[in-house]
C-alpha atoms as a PDB file:
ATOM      1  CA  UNK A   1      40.907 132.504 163.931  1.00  0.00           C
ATOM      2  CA  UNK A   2      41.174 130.605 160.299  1.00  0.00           C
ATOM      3  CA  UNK A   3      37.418 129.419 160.871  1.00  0.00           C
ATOM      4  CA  UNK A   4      36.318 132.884 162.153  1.00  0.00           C
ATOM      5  CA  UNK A   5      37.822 134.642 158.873  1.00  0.00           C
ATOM      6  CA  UNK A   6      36.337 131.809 156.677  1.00  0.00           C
ATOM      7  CA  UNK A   7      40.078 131.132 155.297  1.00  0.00           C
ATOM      8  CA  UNK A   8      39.132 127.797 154.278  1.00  0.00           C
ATOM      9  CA  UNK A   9      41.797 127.708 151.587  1.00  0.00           C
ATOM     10  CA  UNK A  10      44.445 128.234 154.212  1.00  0.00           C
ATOM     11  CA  UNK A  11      42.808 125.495 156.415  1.00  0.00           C
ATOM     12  CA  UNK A  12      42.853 123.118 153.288  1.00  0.00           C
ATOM     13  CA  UNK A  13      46.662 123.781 152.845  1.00  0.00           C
ATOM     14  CA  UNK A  14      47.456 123.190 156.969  1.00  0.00           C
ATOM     15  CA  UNK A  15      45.456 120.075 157.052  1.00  0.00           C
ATOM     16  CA  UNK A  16      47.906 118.079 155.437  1.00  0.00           C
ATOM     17  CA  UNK A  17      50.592 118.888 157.372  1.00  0.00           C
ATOM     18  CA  UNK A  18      48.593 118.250 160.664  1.00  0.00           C
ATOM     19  CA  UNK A  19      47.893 114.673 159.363  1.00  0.00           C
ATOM     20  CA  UNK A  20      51.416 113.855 158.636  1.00  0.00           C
ATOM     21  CA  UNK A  21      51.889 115.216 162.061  1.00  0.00           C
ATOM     22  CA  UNK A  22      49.676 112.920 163.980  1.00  0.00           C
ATOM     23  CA  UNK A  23      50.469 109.829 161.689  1.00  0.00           C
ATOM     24  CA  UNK A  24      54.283 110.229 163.017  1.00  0.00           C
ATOM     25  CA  UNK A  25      53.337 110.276 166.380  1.00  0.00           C
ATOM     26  CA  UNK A  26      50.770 107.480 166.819  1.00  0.00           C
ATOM     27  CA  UNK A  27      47.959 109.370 166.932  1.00  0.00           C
ATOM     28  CA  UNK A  28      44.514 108.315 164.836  1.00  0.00           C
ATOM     29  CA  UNK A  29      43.720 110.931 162.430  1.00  0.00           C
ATOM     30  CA  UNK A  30      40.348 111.042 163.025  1.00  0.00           C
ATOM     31  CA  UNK A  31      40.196 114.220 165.694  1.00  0.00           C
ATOM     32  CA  UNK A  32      41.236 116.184 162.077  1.00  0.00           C
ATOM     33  CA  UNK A  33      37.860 115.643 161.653  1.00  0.00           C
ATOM     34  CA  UNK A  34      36.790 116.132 165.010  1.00  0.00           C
ATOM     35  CA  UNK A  35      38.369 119.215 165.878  1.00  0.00           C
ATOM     36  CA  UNK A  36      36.966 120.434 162.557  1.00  0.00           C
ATOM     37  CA  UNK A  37      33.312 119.455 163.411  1.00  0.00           C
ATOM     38  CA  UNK A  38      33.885 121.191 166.896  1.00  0.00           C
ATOM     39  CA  UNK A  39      34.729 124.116 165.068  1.00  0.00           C
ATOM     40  CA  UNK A  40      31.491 123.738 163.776  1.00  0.00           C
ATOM     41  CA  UNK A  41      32.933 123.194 160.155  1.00  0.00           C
ATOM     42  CA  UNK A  42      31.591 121.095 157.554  1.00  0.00           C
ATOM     43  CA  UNK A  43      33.839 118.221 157.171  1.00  0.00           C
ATOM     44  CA  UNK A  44      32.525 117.861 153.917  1.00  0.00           C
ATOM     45  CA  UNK A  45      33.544 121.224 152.954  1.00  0.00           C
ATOM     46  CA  UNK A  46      36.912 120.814 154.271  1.00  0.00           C
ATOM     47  CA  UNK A  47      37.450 117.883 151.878  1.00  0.00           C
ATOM     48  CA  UNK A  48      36.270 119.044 148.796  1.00  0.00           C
ATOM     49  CA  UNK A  49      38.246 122.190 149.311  1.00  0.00           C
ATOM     50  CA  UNK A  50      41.577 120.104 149.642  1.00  0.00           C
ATOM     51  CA  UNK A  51      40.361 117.957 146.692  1.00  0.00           C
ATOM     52  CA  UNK A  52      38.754 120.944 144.310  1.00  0.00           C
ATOM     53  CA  UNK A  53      41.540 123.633 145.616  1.00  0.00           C
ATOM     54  CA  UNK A  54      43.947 125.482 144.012  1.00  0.00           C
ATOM     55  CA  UNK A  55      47.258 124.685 142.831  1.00  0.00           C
ATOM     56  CA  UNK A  56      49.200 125.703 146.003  1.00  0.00           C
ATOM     57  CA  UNK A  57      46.253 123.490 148.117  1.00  0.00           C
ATOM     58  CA  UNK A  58      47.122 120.802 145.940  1.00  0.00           C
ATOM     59  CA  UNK A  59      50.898 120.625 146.008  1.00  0.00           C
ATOM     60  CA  UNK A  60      50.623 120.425 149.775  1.00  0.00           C
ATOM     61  CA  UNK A  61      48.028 117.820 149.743  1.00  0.00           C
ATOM     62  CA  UNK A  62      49.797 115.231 147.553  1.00  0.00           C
ATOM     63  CA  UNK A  63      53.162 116.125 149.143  1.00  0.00           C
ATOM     64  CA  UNK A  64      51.874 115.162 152.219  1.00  0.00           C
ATOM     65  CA  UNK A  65      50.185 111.727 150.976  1.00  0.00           C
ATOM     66  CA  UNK A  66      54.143 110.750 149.263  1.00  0.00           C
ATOM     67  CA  UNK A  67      55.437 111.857 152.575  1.00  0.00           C
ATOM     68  CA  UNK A  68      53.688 109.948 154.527  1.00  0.00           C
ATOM     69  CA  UNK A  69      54.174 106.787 152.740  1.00  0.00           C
ATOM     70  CA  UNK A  70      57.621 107.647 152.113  1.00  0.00           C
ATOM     71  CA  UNK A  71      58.052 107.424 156.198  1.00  0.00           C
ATOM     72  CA  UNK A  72      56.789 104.031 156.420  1.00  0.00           C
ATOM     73  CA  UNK A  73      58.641 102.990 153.342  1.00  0.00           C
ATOM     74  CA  UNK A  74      55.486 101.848 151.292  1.00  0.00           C
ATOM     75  CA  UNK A  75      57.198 101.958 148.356  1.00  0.00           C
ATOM     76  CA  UNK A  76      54.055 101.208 145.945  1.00  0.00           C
ATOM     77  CA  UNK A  77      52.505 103.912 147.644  1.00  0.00           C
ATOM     78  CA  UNK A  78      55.288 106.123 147.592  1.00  0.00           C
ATOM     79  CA  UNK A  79      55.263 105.647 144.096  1.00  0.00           C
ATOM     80  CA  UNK A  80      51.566 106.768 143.081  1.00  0.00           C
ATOM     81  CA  UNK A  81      51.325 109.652 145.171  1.00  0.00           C
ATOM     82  CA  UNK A  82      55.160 111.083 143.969  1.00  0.00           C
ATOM     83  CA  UNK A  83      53.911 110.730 140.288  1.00  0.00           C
ATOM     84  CA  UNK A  84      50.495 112.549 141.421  1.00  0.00           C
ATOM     85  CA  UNK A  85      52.525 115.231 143.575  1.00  0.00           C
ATOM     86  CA  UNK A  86      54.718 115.753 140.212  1.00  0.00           C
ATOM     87  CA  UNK A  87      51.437 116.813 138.275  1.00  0.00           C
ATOM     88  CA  UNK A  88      51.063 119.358 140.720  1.00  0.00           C
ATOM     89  CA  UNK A  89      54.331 120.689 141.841  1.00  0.00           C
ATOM     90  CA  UNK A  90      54.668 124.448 141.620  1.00  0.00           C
ATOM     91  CA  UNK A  91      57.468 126.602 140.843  1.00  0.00           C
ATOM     92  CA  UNK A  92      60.269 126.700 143.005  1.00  0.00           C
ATOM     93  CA  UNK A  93      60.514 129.834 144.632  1.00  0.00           C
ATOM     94  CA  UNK A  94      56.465 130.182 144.975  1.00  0.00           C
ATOM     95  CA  UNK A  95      55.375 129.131 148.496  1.00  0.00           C
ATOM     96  CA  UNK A  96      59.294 129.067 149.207  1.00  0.00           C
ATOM     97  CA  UNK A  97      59.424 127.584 152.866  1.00  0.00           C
ATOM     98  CA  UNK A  98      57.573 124.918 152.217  1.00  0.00           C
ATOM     99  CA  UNK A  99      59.200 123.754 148.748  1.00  0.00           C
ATOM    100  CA  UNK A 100      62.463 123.850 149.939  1.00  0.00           C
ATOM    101  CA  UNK A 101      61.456 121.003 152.184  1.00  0.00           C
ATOM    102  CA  UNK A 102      59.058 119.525 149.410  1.00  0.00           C
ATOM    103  CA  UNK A 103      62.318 119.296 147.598  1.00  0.00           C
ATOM    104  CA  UNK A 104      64.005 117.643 149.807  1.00  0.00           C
ATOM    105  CA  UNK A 105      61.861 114.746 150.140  1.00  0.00           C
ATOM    106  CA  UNK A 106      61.116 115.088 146.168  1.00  0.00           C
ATOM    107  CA  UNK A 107      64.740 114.333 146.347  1.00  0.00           C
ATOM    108  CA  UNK A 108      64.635 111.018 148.407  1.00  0.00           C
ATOM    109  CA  UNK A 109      61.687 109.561 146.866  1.00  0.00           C
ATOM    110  CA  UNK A 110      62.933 110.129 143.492  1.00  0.00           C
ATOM    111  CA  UNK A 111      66.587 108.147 144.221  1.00  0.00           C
ATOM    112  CA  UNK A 112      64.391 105.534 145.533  1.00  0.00           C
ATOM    113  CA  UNK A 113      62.682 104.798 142.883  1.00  0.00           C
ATOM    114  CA  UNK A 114      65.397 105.341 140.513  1.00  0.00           C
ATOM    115  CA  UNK A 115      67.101 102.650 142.514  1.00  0.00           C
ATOM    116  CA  UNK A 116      64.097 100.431 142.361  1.00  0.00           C
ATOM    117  CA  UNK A 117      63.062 100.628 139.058  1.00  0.00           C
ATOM    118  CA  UNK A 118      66.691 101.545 137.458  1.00  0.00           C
ATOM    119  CA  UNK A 119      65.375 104.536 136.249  1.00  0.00           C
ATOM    120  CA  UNK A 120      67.353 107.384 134.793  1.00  0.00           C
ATOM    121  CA  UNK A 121      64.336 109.565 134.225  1.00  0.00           C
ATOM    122  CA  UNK A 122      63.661 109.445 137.949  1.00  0.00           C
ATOM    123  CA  UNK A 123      67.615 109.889 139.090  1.00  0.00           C
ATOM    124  CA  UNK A 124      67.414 113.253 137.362  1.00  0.00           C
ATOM    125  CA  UNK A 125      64.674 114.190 139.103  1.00  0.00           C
ATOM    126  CA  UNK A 126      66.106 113.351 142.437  1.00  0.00           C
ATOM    127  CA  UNK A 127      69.364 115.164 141.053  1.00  0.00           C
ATOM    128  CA  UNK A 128      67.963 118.296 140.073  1.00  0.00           C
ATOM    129  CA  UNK A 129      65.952 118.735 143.660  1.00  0.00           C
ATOM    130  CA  UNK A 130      69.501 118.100 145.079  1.00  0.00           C
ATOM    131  CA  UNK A 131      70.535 121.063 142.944  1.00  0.00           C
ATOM    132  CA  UNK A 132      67.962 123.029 144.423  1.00  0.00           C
ATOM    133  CA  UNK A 133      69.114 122.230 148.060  1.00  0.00           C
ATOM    134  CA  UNK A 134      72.784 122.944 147.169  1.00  0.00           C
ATOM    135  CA  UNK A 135      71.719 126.586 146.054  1.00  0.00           C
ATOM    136  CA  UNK A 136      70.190 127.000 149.427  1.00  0.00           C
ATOM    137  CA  UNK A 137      73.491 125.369 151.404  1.00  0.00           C
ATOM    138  CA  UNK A 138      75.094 127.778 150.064  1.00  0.00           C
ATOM    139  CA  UNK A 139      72.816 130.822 151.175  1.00  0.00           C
ATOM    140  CA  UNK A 140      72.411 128.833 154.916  1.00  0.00           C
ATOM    141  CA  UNK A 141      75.028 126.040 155.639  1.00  0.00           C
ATOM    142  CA  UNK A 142      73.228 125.516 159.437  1.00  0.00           C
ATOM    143  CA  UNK A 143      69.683 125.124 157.835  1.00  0.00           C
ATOM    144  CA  UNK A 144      70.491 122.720 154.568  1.00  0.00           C
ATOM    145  CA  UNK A 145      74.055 121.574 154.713  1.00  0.00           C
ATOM    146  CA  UNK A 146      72.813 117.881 156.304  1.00  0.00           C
ATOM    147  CA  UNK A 147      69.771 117.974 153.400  1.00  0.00           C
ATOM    148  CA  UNK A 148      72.219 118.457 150.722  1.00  0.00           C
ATOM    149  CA  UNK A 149      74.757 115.531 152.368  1.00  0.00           C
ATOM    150  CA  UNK A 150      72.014 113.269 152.666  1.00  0.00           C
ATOM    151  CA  UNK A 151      70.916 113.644 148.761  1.00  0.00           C
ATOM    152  CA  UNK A 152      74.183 113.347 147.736  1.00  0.00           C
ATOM    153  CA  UNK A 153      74.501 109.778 149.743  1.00  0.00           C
ATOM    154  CA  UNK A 154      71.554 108.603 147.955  1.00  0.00           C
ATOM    155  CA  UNK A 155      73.239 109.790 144.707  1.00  0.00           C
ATOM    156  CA  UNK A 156      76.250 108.099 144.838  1.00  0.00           C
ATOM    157  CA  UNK A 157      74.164 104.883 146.147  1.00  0.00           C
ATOM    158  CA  UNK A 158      71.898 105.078 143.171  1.00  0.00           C
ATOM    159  CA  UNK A 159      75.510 105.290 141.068  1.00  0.00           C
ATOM    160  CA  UNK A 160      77.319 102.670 142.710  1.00  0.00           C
ATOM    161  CA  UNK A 161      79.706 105.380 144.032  1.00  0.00           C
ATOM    162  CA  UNK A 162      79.321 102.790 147.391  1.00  0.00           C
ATOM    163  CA  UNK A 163      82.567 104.184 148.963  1.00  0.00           C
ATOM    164  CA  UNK A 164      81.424 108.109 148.672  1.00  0.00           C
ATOM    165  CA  UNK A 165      77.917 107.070 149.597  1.00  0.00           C
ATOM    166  CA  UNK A 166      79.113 105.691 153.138  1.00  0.00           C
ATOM    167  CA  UNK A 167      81.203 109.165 153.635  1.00  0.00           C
ATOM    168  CA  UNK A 168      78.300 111.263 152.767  1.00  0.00           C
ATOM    169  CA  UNK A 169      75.531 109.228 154.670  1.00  0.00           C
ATOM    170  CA  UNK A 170      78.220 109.950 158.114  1.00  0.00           C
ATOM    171  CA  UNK A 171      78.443 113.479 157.453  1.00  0.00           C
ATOM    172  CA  UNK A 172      74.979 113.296 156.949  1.00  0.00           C
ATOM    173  CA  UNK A 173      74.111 112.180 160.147  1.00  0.00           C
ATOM    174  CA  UNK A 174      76.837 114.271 161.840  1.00  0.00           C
ATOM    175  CA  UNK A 175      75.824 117.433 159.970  1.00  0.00           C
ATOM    176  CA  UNK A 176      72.152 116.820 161.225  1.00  0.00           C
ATOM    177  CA  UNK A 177      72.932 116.214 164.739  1.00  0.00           C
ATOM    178  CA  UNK A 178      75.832 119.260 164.676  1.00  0.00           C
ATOM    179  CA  UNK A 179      72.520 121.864 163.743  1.00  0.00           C
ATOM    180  CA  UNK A 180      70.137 119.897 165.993  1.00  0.00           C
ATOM    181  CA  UNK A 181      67.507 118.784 163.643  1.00  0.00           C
ATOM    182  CA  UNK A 182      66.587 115.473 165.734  1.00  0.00           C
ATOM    183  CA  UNK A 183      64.089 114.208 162.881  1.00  0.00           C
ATOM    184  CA  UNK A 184      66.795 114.373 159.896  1.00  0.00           C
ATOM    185  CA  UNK A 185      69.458 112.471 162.145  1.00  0.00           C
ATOM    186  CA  UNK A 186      67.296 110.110 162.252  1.00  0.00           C
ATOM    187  CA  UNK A 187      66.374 110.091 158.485  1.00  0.00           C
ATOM    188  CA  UNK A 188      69.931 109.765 157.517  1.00  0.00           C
ATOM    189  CA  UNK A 189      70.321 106.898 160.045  1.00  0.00           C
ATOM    190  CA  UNK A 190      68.206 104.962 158.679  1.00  0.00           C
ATOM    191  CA  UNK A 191      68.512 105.908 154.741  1.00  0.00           C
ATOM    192  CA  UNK A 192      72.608 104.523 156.136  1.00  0.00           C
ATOM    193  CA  UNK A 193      70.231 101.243 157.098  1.00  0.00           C
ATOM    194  CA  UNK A 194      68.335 100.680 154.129  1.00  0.00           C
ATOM    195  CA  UNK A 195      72.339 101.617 152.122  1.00  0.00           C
ATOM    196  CA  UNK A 196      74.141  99.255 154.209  1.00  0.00           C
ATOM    197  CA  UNK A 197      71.488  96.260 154.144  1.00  0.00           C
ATOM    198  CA  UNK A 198      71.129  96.561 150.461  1.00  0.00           C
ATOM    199  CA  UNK A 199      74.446  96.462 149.845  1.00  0.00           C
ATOM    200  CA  UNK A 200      75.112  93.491 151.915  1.00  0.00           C
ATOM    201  CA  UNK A 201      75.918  94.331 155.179  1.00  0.00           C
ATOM    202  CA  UNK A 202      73.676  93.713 157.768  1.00  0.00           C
ATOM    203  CA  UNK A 203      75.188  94.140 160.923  1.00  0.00           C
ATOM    204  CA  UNK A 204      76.614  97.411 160.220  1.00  0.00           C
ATOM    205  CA  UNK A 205      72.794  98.261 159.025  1.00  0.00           C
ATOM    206  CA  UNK A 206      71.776  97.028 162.564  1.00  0.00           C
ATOM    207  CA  UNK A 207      73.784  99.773 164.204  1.00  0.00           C
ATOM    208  CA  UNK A 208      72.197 102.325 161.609  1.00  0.00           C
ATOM    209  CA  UNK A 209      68.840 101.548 162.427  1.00  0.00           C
ATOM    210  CA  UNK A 210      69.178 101.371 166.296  1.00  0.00           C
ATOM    211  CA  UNK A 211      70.358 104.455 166.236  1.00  0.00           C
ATOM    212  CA  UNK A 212      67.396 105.761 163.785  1.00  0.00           C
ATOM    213  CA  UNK A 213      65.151 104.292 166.948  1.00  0.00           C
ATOM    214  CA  UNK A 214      66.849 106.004 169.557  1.00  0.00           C
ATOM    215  CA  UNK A 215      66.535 109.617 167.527  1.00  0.00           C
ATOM    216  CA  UNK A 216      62.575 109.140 166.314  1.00  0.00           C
ATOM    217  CA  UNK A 217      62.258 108.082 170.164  1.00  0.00           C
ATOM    218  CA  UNK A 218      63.420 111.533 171.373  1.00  0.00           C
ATOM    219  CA  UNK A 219      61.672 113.154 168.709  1.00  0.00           C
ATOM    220  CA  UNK A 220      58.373 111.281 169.816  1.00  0.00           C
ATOM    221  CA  UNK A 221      57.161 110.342 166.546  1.00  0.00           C
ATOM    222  CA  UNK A 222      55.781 107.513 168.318  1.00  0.00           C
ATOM    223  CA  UNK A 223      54.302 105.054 164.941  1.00  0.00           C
ATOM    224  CA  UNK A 224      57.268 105.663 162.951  1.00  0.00           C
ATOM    225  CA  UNK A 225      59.090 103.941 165.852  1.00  0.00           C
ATOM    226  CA  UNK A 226      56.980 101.361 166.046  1.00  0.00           C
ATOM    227  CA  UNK A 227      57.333 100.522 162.810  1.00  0.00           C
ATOM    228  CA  UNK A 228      60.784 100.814 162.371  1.00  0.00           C
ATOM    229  CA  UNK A 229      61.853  98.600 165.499  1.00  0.00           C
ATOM    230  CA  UNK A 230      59.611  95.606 163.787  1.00  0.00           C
ATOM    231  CA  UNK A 231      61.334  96.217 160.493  1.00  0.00           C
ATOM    232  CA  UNK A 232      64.796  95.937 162.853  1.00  0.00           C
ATOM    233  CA  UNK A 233      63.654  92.488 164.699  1.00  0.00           C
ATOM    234  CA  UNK A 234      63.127  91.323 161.296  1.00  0.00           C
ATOM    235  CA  UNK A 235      66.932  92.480 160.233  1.00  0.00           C
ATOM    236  CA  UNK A 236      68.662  91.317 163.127  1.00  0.00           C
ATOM    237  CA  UNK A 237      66.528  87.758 162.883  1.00  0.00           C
ATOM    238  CA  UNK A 238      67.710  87.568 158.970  1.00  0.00           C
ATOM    239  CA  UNK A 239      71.457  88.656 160.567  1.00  0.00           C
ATOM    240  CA  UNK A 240      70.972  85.423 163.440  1.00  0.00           C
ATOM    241  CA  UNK A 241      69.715  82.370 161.115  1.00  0.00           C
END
């Protein structure tokens, strides 16, 4: 139907999302093309409309790109594409669905690197996306209640607050699995991981991460589990030499 009515911009701003999709899950990319050139679309076309789109294309392109890297923790990469995602970001309550999640993730990333790079300017940016969320827990408890829990974990981490980090990263996870979103009990599993790990406890960040595994398992994103049981043989061989 979006081929038939020639709305390539919407197909530019669902394409993203469909990668991340099949990245999760273990599945190559490449039939994004291929389902494209079935649909007897210029692939070509496709690509220069996500590049050369407008600013709502845009967002959802570079979004995606941070996301994705953000999943399998490449932080270098995580980096680039959340400073090029920050060139574009629109306003708030444009596009609202999807920038309510946007700034979720914003969120993450942005502690992250504030962590790594001891960065204030960065902190604040996570801070105010968590200020965002926390306007929206308000209006829907069920749908953003874990979101704002988790943000606030990362917070306090990025603080030092350790003790109010481990309360919020359980409530987190107990929120997420209390309104059944599968994917973000798992994301607050293993943000406890990387929390307890860093902070020098690795056999409580063991029990974090195995149960991160167990929830990306049931939600079947199939590479993300991959890669994070190969990140956990490498914890638990650090935790037995």
């Amino acid at each position: 139907m979006v081929i038939q009515h020639k709305h390539m911009s919407f197909l530019a701003m669902l394409m993203p999302a469909r990668r991340t999709v099949l990245t999760l899950h273990g599945t190559s990319v490449e039939p994004l093309l291929n389902s494209a050139n079935d649909l007897n679309v210029d692939s070509n076309k496709v690509d220069n409309k996500i590049e050369k789109s407008n600013l709502l294309q845009s967002t959802s392109f570079r979004f995606h790109q941070m996301l994705i890297a953000f999943m399998f923790r490449r932080y270098d990469d995580t980096k680039s594409f959340a400073v090029k995602y920050s060139e574009f970001k629109i306003g708030f309550w444009m596009m609202f669905f999807h920038q309510t999640m946007n700034s979720f993730y914003d969120g993450l990333v942005s502690y992250w690197i504030g962590r790594e790079e001891n960065s204030p300017k960065w902190i604040r940016k996570g801070a105010n996306c968590k200020l965002e969320i926390q306007k929206l827990a308000e209006l829907s408890p069920w749908n953003f209640q874990n979101k704002l829990y988790l943000l606030s974990a990362e917070e306090q981490f990025c603080e030092r607050n350790f003790e109010f980090a481990e309360r919020y990263y359980d409530i987190a996870v107990s929120s997420a699995k209390d309104h059944k979103f599968l994917n973000e009990e798992a994301l607050a599993n293993e943000m406890a991981g990387y929390f307890y790990l860093e902070t020098g406890r690795r056999k409580k960040s063991i029990r974090y991460f195995s149960e991160a595994v167990k929830c990306y398992k049931q939600w079947e994103a199939h590479a993300k589990v991959k890669s994070l049981e190969t990140y956990l043989e490498e914890v638990i061989a650090m935790s037995s030499s």
